[in-house]
Protein backbone atom coordinates (compact mmCIF):
# COMPACT_ATOMS: atom_id res chain seq x y z
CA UNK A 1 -34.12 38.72 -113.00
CA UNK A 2 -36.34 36.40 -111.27
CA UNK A 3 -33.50 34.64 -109.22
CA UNK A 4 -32.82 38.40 -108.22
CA UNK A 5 -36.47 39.47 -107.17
CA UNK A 6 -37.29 36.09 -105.40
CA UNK A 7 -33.71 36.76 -103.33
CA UNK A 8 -35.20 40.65 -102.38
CA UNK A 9 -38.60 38.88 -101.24
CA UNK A 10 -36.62 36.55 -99.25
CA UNK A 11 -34.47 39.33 -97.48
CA UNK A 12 -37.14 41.37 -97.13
CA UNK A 13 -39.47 38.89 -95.42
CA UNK A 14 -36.20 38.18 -93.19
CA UNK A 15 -36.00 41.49 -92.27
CA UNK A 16 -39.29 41.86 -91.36
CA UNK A 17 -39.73 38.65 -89.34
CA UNK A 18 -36.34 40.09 -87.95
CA UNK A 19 -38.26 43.19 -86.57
CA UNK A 20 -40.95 41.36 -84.97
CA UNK A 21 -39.13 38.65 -83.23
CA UNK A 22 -37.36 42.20 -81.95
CA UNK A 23 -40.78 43.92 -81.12
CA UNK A 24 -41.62 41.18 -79.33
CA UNK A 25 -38.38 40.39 -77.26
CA UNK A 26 -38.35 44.06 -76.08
CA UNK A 27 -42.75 43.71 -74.99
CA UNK A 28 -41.32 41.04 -73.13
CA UNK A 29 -38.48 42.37 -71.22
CA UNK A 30 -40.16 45.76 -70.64
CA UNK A 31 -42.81 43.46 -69.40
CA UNK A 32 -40.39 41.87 -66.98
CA UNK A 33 -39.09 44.61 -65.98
CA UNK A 34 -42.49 46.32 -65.14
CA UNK A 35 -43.36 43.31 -63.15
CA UNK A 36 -39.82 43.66 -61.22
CA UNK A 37 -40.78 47.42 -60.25
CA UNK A 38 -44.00 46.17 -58.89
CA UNK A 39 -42.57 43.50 -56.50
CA UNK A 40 -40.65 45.90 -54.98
CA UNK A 41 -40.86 47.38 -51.93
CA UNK A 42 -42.98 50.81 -52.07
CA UNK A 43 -41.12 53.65 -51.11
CA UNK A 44 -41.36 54.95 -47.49
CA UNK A 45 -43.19 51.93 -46.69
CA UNK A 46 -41.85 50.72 -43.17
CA UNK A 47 -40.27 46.92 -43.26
CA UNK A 48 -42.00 44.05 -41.28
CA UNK A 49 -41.41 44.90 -37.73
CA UNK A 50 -40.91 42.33 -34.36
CA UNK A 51 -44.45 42.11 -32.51
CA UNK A 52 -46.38 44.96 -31.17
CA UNK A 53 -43.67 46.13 -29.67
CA UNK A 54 -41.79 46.88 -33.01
CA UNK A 55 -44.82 48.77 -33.95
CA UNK A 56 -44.93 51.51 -31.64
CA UNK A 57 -43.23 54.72 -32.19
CA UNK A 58 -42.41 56.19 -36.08
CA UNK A 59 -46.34 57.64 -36.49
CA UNK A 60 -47.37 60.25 -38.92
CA UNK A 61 -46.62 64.52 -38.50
CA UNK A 62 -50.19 65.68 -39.82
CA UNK A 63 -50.37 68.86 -41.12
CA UNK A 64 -53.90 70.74 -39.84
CA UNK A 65 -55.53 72.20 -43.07
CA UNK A 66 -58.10 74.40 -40.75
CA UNK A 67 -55.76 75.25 -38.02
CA UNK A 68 -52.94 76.20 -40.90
CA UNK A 69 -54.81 78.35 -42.23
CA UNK A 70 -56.35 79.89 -39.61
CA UNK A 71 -53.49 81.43 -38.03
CA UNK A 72 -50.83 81.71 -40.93
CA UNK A 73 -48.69 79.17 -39.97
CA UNK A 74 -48.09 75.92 -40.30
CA UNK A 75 -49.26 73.37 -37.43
CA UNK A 76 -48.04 69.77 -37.52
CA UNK A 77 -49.10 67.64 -34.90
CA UNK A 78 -47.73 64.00 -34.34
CA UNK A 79 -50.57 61.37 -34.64
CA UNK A 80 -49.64 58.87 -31.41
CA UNK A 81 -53.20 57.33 -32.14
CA UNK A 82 -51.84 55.86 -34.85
CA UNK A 83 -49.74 53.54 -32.46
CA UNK A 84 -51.14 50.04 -31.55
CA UNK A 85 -51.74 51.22 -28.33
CA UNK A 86 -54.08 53.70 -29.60
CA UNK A 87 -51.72 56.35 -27.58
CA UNK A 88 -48.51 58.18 -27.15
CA UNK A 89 -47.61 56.15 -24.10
CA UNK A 90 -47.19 53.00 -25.60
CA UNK A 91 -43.88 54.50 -25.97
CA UNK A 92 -43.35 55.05 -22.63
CA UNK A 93 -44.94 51.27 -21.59
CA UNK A 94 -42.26 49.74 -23.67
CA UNK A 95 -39.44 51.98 -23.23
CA UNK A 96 -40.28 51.48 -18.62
CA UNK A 97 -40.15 48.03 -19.12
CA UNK A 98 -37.72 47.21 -21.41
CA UNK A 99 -35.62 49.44 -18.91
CA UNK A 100 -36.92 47.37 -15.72
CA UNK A 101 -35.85 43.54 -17.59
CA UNK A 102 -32.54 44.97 -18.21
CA UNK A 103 -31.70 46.16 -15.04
CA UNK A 104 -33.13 42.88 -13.06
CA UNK A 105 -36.15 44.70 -11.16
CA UNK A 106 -38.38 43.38 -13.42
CA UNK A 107 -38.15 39.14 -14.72
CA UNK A 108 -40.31 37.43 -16.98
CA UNK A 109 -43.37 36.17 -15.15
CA UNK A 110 -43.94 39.23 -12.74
CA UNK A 111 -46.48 41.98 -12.58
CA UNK A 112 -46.01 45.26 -13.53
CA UNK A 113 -48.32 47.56 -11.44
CA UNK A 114 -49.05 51.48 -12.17
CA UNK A 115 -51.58 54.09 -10.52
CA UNK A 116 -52.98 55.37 -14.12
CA UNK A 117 -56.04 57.39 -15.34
CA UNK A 118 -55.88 55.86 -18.78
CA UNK A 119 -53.84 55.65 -21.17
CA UNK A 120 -50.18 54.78 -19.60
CA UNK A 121 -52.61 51.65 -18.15
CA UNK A 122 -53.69 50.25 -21.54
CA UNK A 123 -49.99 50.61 -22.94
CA UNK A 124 -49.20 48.72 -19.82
CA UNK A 125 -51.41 46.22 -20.15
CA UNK A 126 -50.64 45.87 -23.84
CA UNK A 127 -46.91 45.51 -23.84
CA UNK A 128 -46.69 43.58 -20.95
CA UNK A 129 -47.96 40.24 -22.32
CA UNK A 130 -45.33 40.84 -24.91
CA UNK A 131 -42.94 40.56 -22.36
CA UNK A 132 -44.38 37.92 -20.82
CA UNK A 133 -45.02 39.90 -17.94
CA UNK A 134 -48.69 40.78 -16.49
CA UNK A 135 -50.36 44.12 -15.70
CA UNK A 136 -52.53 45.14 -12.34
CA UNK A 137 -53.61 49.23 -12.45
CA UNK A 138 -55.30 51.06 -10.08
CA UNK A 139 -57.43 53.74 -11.50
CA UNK A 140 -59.77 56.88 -9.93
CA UNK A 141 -63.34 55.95 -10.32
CA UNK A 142 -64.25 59.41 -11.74
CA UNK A 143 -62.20 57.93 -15.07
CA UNK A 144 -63.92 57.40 -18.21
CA UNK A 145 -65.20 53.87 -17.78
CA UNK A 146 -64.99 52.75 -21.21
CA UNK A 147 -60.75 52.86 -20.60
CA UNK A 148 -61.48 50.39 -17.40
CA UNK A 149 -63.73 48.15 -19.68
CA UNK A 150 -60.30 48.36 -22.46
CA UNK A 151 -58.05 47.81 -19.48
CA UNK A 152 -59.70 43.91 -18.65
CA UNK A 153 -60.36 43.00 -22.39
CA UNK A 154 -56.75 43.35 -22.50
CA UNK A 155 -56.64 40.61 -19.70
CA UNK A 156 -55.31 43.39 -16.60
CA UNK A 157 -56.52 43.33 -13.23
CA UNK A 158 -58.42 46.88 -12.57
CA UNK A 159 -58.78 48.56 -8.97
CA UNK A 160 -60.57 51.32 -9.22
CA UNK A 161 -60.44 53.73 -6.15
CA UNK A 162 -61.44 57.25 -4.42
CA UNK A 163 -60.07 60.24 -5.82
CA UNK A 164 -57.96 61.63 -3.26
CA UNK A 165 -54.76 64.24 -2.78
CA UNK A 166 -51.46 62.41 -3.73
CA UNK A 167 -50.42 62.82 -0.51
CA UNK A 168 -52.72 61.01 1.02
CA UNK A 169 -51.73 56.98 0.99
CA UNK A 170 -54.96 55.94 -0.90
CA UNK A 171 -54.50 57.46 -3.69
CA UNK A 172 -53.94 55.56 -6.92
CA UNK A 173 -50.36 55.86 -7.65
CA UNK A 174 -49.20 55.09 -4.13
CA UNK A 175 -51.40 51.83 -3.66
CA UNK A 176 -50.26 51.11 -7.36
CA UNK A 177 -46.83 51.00 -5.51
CA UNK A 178 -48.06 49.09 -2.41
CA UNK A 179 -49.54 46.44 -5.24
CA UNK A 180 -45.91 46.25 -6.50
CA UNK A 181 -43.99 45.77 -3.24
CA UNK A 182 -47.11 43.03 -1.75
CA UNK A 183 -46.11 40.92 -5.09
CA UNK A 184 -42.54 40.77 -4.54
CA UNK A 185 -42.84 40.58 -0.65
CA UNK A 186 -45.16 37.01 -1.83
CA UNK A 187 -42.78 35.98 -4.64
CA UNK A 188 -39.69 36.46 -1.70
CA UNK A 189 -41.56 34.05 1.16
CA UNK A 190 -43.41 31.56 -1.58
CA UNK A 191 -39.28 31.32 -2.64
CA UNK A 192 -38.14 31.02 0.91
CA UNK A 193 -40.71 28.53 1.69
CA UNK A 194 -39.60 26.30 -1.19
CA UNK A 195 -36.03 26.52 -0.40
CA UNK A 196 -37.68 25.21 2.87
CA UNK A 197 -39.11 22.54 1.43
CA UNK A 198 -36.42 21.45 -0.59
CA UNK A 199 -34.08 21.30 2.70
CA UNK A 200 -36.55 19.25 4.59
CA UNK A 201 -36.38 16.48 1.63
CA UNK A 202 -32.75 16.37 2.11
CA UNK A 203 -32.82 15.57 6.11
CA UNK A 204 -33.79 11.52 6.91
CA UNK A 205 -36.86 11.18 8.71
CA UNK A 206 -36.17 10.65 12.84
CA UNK A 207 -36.97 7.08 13.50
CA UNK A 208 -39.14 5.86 16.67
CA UNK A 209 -37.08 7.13 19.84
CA UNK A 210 -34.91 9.47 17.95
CA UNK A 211 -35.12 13.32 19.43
CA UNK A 212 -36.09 15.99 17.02
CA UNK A 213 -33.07 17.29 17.46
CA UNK A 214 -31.30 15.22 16.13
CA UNK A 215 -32.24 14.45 12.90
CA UNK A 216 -33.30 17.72 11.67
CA UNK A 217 -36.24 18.63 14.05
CA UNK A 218 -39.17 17.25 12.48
CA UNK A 219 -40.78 13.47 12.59
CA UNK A 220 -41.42 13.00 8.85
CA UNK A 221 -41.80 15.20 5.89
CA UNK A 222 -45.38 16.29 5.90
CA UNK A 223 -44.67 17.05 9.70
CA UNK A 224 -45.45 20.52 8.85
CA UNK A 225 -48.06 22.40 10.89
CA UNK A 226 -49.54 26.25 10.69
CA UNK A 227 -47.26 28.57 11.68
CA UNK A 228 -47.70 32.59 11.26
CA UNK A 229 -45.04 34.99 10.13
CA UNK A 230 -45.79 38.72 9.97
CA UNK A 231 -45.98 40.29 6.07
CA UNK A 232 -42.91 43.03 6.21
CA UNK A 233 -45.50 45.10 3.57
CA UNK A 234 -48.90 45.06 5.02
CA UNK A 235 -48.34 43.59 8.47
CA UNK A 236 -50.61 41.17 8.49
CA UNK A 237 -49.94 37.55 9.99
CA UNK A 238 -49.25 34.92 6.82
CA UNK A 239 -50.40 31.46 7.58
CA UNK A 240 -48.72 29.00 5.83
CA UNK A 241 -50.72 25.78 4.75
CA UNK A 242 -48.49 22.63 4.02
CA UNK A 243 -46.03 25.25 2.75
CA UNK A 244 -48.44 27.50 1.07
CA UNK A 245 -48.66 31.44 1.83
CA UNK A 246 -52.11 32.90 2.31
CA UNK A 247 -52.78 36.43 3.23
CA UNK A 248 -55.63 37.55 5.12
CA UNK A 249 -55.98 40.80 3.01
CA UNK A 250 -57.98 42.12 0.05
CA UNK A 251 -54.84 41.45 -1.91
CA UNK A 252 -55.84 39.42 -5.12
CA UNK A 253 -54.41 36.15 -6.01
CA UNK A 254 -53.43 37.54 -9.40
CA UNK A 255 -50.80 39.40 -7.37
CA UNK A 256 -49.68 37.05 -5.09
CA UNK A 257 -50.81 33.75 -6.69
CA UNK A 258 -47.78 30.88 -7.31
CA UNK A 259 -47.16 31.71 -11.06
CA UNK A 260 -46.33 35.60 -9.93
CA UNK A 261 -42.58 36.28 -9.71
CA UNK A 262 -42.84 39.51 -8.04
CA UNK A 263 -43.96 42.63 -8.48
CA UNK A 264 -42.98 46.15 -10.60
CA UNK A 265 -44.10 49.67 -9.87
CA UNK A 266 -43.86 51.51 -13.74
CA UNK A 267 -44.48 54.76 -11.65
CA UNK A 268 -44.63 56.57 -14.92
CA UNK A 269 -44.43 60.20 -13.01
CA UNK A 270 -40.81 59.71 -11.70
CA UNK A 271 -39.15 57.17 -14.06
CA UNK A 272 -37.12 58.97 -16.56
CA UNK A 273 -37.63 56.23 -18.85
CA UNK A 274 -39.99 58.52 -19.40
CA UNK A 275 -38.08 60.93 -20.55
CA UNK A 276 -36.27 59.06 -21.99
CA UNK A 277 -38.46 57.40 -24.56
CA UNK A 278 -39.36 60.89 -26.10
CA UNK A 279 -35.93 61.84 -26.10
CA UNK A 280 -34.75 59.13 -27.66
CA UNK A 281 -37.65 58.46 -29.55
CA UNK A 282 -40.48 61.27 -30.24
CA UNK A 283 -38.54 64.31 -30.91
CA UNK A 284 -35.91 62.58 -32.92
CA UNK A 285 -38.38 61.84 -35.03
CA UNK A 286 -40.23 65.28 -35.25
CA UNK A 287 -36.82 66.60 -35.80
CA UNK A 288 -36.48 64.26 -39.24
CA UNK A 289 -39.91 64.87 -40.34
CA UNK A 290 -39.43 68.41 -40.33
CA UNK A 291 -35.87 68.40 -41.21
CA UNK A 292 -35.27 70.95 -38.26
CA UNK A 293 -37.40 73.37 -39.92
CA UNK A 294 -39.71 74.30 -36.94
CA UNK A 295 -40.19 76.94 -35.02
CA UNK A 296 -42.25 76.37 -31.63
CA UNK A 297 -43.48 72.81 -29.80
CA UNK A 298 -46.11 72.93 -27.41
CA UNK A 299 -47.86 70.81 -25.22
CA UNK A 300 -50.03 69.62 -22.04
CA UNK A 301 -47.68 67.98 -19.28
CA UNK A 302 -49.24 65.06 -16.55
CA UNK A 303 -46.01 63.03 -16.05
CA UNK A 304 -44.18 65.61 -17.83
CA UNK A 305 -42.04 63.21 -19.86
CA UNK A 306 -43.57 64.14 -23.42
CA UNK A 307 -43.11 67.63 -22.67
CA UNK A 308 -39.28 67.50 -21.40
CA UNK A 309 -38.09 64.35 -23.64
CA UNK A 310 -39.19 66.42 -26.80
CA UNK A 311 -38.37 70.16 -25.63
CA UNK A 312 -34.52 69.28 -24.47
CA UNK A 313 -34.29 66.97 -27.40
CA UNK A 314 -35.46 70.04 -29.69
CA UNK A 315 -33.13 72.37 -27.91
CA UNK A 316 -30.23 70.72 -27.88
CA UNK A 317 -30.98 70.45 -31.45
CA UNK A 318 -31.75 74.19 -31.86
CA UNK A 319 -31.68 76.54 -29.19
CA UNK A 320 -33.62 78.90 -30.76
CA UNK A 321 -36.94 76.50 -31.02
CA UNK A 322 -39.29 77.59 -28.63
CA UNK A 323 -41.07 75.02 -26.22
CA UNK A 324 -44.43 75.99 -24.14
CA UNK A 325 -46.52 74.46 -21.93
CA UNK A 326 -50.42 74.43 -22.30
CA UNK A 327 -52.15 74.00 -18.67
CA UNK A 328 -55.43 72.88 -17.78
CA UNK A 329 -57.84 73.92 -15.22
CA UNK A 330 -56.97 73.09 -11.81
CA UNK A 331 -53.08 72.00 -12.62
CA UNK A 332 -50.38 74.29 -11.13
CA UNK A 333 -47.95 74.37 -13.52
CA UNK A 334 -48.77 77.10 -15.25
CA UNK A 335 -47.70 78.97 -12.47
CA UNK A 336 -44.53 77.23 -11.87
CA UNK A 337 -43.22 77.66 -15.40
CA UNK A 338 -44.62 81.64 -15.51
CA UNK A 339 -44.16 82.56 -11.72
CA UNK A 340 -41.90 80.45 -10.17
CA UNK A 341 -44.46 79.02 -7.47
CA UNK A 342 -46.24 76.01 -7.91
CA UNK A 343 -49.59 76.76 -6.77
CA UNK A 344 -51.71 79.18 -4.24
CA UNK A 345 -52.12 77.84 -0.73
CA UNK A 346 -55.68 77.47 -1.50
CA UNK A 347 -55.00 75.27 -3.90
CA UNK A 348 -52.23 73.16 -1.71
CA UNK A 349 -52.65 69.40 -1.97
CA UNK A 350 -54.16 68.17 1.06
CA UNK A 351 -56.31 71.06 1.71
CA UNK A 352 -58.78 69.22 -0.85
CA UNK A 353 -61.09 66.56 0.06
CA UNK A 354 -62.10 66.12 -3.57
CA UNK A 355 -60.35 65.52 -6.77
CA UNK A 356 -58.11 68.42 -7.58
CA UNK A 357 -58.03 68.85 -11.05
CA UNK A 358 -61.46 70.12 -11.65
CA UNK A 359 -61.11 69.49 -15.46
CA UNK A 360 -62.98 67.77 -18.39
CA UNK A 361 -59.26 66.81 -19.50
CA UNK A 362 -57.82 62.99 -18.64
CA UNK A 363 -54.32 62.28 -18.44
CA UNK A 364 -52.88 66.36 -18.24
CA UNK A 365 -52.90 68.58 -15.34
CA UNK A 366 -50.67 67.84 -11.81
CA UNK A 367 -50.00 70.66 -8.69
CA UNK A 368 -47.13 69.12 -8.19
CA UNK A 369 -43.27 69.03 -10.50
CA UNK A 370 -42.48 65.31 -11.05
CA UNK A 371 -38.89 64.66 -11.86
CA UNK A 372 -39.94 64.24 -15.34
CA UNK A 373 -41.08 67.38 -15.86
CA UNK A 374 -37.71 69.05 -13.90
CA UNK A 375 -35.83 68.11 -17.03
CA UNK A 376 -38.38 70.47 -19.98
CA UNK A 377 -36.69 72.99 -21.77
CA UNK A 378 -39.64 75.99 -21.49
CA UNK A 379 -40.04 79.50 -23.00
CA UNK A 380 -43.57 80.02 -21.40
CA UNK A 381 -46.71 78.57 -20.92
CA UNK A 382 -50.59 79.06 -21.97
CA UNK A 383 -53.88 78.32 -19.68
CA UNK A 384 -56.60 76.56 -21.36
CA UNK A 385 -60.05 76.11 -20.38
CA UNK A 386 -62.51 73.11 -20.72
CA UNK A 387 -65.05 74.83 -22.68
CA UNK A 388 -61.91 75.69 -25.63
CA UNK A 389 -60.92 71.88 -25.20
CA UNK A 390 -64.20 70.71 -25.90
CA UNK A 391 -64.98 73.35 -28.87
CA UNK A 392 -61.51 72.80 -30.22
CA UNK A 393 -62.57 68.88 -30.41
CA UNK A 394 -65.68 69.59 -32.59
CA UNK A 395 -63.76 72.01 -34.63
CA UNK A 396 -61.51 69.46 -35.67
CA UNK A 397 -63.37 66.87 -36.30
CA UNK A 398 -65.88 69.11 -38.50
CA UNK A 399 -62.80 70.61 -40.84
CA UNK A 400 -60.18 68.01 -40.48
CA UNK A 401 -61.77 64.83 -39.69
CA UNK A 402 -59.72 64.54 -37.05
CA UNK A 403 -61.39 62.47 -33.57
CA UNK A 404 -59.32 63.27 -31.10
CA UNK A 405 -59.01 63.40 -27.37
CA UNK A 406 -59.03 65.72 -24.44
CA UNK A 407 -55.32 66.02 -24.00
CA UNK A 408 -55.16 66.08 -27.87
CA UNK A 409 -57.34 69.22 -28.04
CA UNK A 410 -56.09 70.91 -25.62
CA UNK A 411 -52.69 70.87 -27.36
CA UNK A 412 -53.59 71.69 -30.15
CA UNK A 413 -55.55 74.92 -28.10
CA UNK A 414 -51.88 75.67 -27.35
CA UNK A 415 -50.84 75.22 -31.20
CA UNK A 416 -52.81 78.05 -32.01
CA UNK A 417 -51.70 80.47 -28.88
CA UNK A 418 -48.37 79.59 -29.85
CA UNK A 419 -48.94 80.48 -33.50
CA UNK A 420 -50.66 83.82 -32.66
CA UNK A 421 -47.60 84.85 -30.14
CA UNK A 422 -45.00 83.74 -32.13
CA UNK A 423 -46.60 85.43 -35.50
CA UNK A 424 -48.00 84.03 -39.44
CA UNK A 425 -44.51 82.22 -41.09
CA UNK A 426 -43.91 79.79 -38.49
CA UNK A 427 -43.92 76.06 -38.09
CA UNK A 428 -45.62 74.61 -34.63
CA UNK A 429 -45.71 71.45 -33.72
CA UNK A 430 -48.18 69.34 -31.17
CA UNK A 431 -49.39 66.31 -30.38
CA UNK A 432 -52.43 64.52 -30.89
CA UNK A 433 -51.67 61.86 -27.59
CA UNK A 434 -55.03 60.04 -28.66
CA UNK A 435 -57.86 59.68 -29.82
CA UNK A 436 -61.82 60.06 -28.80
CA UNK A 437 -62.83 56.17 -28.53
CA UNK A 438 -61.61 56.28 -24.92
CA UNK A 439 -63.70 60.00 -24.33
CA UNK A 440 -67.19 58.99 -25.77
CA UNK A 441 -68.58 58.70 -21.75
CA UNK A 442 -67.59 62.23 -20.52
CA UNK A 443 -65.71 64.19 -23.56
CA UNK A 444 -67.98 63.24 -26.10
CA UNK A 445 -70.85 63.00 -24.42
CA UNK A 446 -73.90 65.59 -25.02
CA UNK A 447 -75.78 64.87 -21.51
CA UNK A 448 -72.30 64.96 -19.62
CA UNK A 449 -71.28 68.27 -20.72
CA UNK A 450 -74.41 70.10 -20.76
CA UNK A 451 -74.66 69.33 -17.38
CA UNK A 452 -71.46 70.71 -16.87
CA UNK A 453 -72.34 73.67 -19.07
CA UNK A 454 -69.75 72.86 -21.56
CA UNK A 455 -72.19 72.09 -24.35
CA UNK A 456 -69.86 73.09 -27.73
CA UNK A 457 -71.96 76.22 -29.96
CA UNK A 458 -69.28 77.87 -31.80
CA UNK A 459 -69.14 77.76 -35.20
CA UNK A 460 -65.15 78.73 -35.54
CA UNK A 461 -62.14 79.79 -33.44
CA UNK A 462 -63.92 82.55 -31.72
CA UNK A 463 -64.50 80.34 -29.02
CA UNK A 464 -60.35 81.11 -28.60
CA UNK A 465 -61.13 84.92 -28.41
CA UNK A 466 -58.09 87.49 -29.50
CA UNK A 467 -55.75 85.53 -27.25
């Protein structure tokens, strides 16, 4: 009997050990296993990307809480100040020069120029480095100054000039393109004069007696005195010094200085790289985050490639998504889309002395149809005003939190028109191109607009009226 009982304690006190060596085993593999799940990567989190460059694009589709619920429907807007850039064109910086390497016009070492009243300039100047290329932009001096002062910390060369009428051959974008060709026209004779140089090294010096003539018409190597050739850009005489090009213009030396290897003109209004960077890039991805389930886009249009690149994208996906255009004061396309005509003939460029687009609003607004803009998809188009810009800015930021910019509230100005033509059910989608840090001198501030009478004193959307 007590062999028996002391062989039950012993199997039971095996069994139990047995349990706990089991309870213990599985604390430590569910431990294991809860350590693996953490060490993994989170869900929807993006993977490590190549540089700045591999940043830009793939930015959040924010739903707007106040403007949702405002008008019944549901407005998204993309958040491009979420790219490194700060703004939606960092797209188009990288997708224009990406473009330009590839097809030769632009090489590693050269300067990529553009005529810019913001934001296409600090993308520039951004991705450029990246590229190993530099950045010069000429900008109107009526632009906020704060994107200047952004423009040289990024280490670009700022000209800032008179407003003027496009046509006219002062006016930003075309001496942006004058910039360009003066670089390349230097980079062409500083290479000419080398392959000079290195021919003259090659030919034996003449020797006492010998005619000039004859042995390669020079006396010795350094025999090399001024001599003027006329600049095929500017016109102006070059004098070369010991085989080194100086112009007698206010040309910088960051342009035309030895290290330059020619010039670039991004010329953001006509390059449908554009287009092509929304196309290929922006709508795409509103088309994913929505999973086609939308109803309207709408947006402002300067170049004109957001507005096209995402409307034919969004068409071609769906016909029956509607696209509009929200216009600013002063910009004539408003008319072109609703009328057919591009502007009045009081409102012709060159009949102007002064700025033409007599708007608060940087960056949206042109009288004239770049080839950009030729290729948007359009059911109709909205005006906006300053004054519902401006209110629309301090609306947002009171119920959403949201600082945006000019362009950025005037889209979303159009959000809402859309949403109360199109009816409560539907999904619109805008953009927010960027945010207020590069508005606080004009935009955002109190002393600017009350001088301009756009001091913001609604409380709500009334400010929008029944429209």
């Amino acid at each position: 009997m007590t062999l028996f009982r002391e062989k039950g304690f012993a199997a039971a006190t095996a069994s139990v050990s047995a349990l706990a060596l089991a309870i213990v085993f599985h604390f430590i593999v569910s431990a294991k296993r809860r350590g693996k799940r953490t060490r993994r990567p989170i869900p929807g989190c993006p993977p490590v990307v190549d540089g700045v460059v591999g940043a830009i694009g793939n930015t959040a589709l924010i739903r707007i809480k106040s403007l949702s619920e405002a008008t019944g429907c549901e407005i998204l807007a993309k958040a491009e100040f979420m790219n490194p850039g700060g703004s939606i064109k960092d797209r188009v910086a990288a997708k224009i020069i990406q473009e330009a390497l590839q097809s030769g016009k632009l090489v590693r070492g050269g300067v990529v120029t553009e005529g810019s009243a913001g934001s296409t300039a600090i993308s520039l100047a951004m991705v450029a480095p990246a590229y190993g290329c530099r950045c010069h932009v000429v900008i109107p001096d009526d632009a906020a100054m704060e994107k200047a002062q952004i423009l040289e910390a990024l280490g670009a060369t700022v000209e800032r000039v008179r407003p003027v009428s496009i046509t006219h051959k002062d006016h930003f974008v075309n001496i942006a393109r004058r910039r360009a060709m003066e670089a390349t026209a230097h980079a062409n004779e500083r290479e000419a004069q080398e392959i000079k140089r290195a021919d003259k090294k090659e030919v034996k010096p003449c020797k006492n007696g010998d005619s000039k003539e004859s042995c390669g018409g020079f006396n010795d190597i350094d025999d090399i005195t001024e001599s003027g050739s006329e600049n095929p850009i500017s016109g102006q005489t070059m004098i070369h010094h010991g085989g080194q090009a100086k112009e007698n213009s206010h040309t910088s030396t960051y342009l035309c200085g030895d290290e330059c290897k020619g010039g670039f003109f991004a010329d953001q209004f006509e390059n449908l790289a554009n287009f092509r960077a929304h196309y290929e890039g922006t709508g795409p991805e509103i088309w994913e985050q929505t999973g086609g389930n939308l109803h309207a886009f709408v947006a402002a249009a300067g170049t004109g490639g957001t507005l096209a690149g995402i409307s034919r994208f969004l068409q071609d996906k769906n016909p029956d998504i509607k696209c509009f255009l929200i216009d600013p004061p002063g910009s004539g396309l408003f008319n072109k889309v609703t009328r057919g005509v591009m502007f009045t003939r009081e409102e012709a460029e060159g009949k102007r002395l002064k700025n033409p687009f007599d708007t608060i609003t940087e960056g949206i607004g042109i009288n004239r149809v770049t080839q950009n803009f030729q290729l948007a998809r359009l059911d109709g188009a909205f005006r906006g005003t300053d004054t519902e810009a401006v209110e629309m800015s301090r609306f947002l930021l009171k119920n959403d939190g949201l600082f945006v910019g000019s362009s950025s509230a005037m889209n979303c100005v159009g959000a809402v028109r859309a949403a109360r033509l199109l009816g409560p059910g539907n999904t619109i989608v805008t953009i927010l191109c960027d945010s207020g840090m590069r508005h606080l001198s004009k935009f955002y501030n109190p002393q600017y607009l009350a001088a301009h009478n756009l001091a913001p004193s609604a409380s709500g959307l009334e400010f929008l009226g029944a429209s």
